[in-house]
C-alpha atoms as a PDB file:
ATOM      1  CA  UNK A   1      40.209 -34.077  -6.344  1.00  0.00           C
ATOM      2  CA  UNK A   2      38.645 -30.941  -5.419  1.00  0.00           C
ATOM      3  CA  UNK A   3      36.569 -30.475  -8.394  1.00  0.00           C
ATOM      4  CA  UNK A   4      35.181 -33.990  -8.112  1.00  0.00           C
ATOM      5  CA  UNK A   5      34.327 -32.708  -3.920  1.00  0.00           C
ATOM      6  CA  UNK A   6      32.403 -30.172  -5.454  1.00  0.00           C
ATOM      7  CA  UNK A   7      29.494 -32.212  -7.672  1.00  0.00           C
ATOM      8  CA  UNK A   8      28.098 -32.091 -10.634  1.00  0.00           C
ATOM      9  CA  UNK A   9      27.913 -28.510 -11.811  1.00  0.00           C
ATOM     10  CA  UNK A  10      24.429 -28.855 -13.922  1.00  0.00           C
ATOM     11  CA  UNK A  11      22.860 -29.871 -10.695  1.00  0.00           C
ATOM     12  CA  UNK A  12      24.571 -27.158  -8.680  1.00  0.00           C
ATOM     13  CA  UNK A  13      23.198 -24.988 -11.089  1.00  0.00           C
ATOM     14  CA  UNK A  14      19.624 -26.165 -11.043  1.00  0.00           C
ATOM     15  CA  UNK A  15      19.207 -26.263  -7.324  1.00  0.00           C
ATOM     16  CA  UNK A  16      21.029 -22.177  -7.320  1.00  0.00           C
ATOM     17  CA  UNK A  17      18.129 -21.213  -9.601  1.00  0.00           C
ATOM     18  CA  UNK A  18      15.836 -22.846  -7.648  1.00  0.00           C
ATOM     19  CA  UNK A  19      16.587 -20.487  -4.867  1.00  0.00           C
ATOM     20  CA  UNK A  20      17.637 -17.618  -6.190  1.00  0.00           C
ATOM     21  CA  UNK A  21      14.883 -16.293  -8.291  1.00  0.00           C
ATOM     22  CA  UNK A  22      15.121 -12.869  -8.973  1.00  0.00           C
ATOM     23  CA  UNK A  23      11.808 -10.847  -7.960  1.00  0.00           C
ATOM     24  CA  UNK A  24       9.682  -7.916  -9.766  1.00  0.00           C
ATOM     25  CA  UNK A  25       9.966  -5.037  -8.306  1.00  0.00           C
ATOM     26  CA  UNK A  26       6.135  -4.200  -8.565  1.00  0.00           C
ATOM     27  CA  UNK A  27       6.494  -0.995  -6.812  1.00  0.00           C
ATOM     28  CA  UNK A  28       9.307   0.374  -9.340  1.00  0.00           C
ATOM     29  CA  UNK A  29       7.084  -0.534 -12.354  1.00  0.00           C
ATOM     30  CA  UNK A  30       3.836   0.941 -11.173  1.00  0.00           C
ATOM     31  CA  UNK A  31       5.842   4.381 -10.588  1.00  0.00           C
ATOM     32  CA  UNK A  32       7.069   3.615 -13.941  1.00  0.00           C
ATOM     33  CA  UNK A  33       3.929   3.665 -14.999  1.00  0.00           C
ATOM     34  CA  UNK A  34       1.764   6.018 -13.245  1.00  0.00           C
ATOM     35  CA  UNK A  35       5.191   8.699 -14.369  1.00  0.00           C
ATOM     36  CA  UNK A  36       4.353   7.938 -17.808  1.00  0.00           C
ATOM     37  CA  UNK A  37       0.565   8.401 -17.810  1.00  0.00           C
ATOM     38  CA  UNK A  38       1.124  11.451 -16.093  1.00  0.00           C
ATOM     39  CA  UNK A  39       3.471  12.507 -18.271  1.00  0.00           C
ATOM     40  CA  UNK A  40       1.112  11.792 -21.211  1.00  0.00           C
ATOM     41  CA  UNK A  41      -1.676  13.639 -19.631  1.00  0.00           C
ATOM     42  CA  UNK A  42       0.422  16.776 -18.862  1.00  0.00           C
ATOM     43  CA  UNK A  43       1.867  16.720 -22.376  1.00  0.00           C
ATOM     44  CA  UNK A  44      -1.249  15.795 -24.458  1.00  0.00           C
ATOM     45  CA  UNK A  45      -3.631  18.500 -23.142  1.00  0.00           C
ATOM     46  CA  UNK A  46      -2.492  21.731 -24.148  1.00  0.00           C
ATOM     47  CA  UNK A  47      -5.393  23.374 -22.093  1.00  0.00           C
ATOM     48  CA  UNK A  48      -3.415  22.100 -18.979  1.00  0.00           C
ATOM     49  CA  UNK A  49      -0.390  22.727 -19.866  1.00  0.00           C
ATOM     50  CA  UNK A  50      -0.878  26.180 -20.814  1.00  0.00           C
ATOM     51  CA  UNK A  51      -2.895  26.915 -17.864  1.00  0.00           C
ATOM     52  CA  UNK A  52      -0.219  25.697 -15.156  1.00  0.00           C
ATOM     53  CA  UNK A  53       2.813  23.788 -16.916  1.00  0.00           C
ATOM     54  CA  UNK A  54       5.415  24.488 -15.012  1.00  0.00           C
ATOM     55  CA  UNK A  55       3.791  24.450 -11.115  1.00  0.00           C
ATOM     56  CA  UNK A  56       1.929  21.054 -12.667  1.00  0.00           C
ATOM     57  CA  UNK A  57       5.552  19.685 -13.866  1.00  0.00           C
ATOM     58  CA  UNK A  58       6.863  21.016 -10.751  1.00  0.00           C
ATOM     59  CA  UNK A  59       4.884  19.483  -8.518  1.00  0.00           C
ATOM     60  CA  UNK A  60       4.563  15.964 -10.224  1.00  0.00           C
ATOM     61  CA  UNK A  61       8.292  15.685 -10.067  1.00  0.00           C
ATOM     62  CA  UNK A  62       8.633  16.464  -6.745  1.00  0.00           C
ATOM     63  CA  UNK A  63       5.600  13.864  -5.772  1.00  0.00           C
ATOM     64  CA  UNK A  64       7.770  11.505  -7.618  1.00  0.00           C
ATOM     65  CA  UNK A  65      11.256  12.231  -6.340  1.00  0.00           C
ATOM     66  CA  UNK A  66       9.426  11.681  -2.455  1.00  0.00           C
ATOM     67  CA  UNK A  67       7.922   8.096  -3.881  1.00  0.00           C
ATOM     68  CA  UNK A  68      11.011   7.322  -4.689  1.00  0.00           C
ATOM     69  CA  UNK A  69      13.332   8.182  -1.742  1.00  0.00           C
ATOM     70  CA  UNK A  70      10.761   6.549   0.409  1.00  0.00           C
ATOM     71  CA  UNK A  71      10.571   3.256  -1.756  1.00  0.00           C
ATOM     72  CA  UNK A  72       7.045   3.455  -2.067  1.00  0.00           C
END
């Protein structure tokens, strides 16, 4: 009796995706990605890395550890 109360669960199911979409989180990927090109850069010039590896390394993790707590 309940179950019949309840509908048809292929239309229930359809009208919960409807709503429920799940969004991008386009801020997440572009860290993602600007992270990796950085990380690319730093690790494919040895000029730069040489020069100032470490303070360079330090600093872009720290840049990206504030993006992140922030949610930017």
């Amino acid at each position: 009796m309940a179950i019949t109360e309840m509908g048809d669960c292929d239309e229930i199911g359809k009208q919960l995706n409807k709503r429920h979409k799940p969004q991008t989180e386009w801020t997440l990927m572009l860290i993602a990605i600007i992270a990796g090109i950085g990380c690319i850069i730093m690790h494919g010039s040895s000029h730069f890395e040489k020069a100032t590896g470490a303070y360079a390394q330090a600093a872009f993790s720290t840049s990206l550890k504030r993006c992140i707590s922030k949610g930017i």
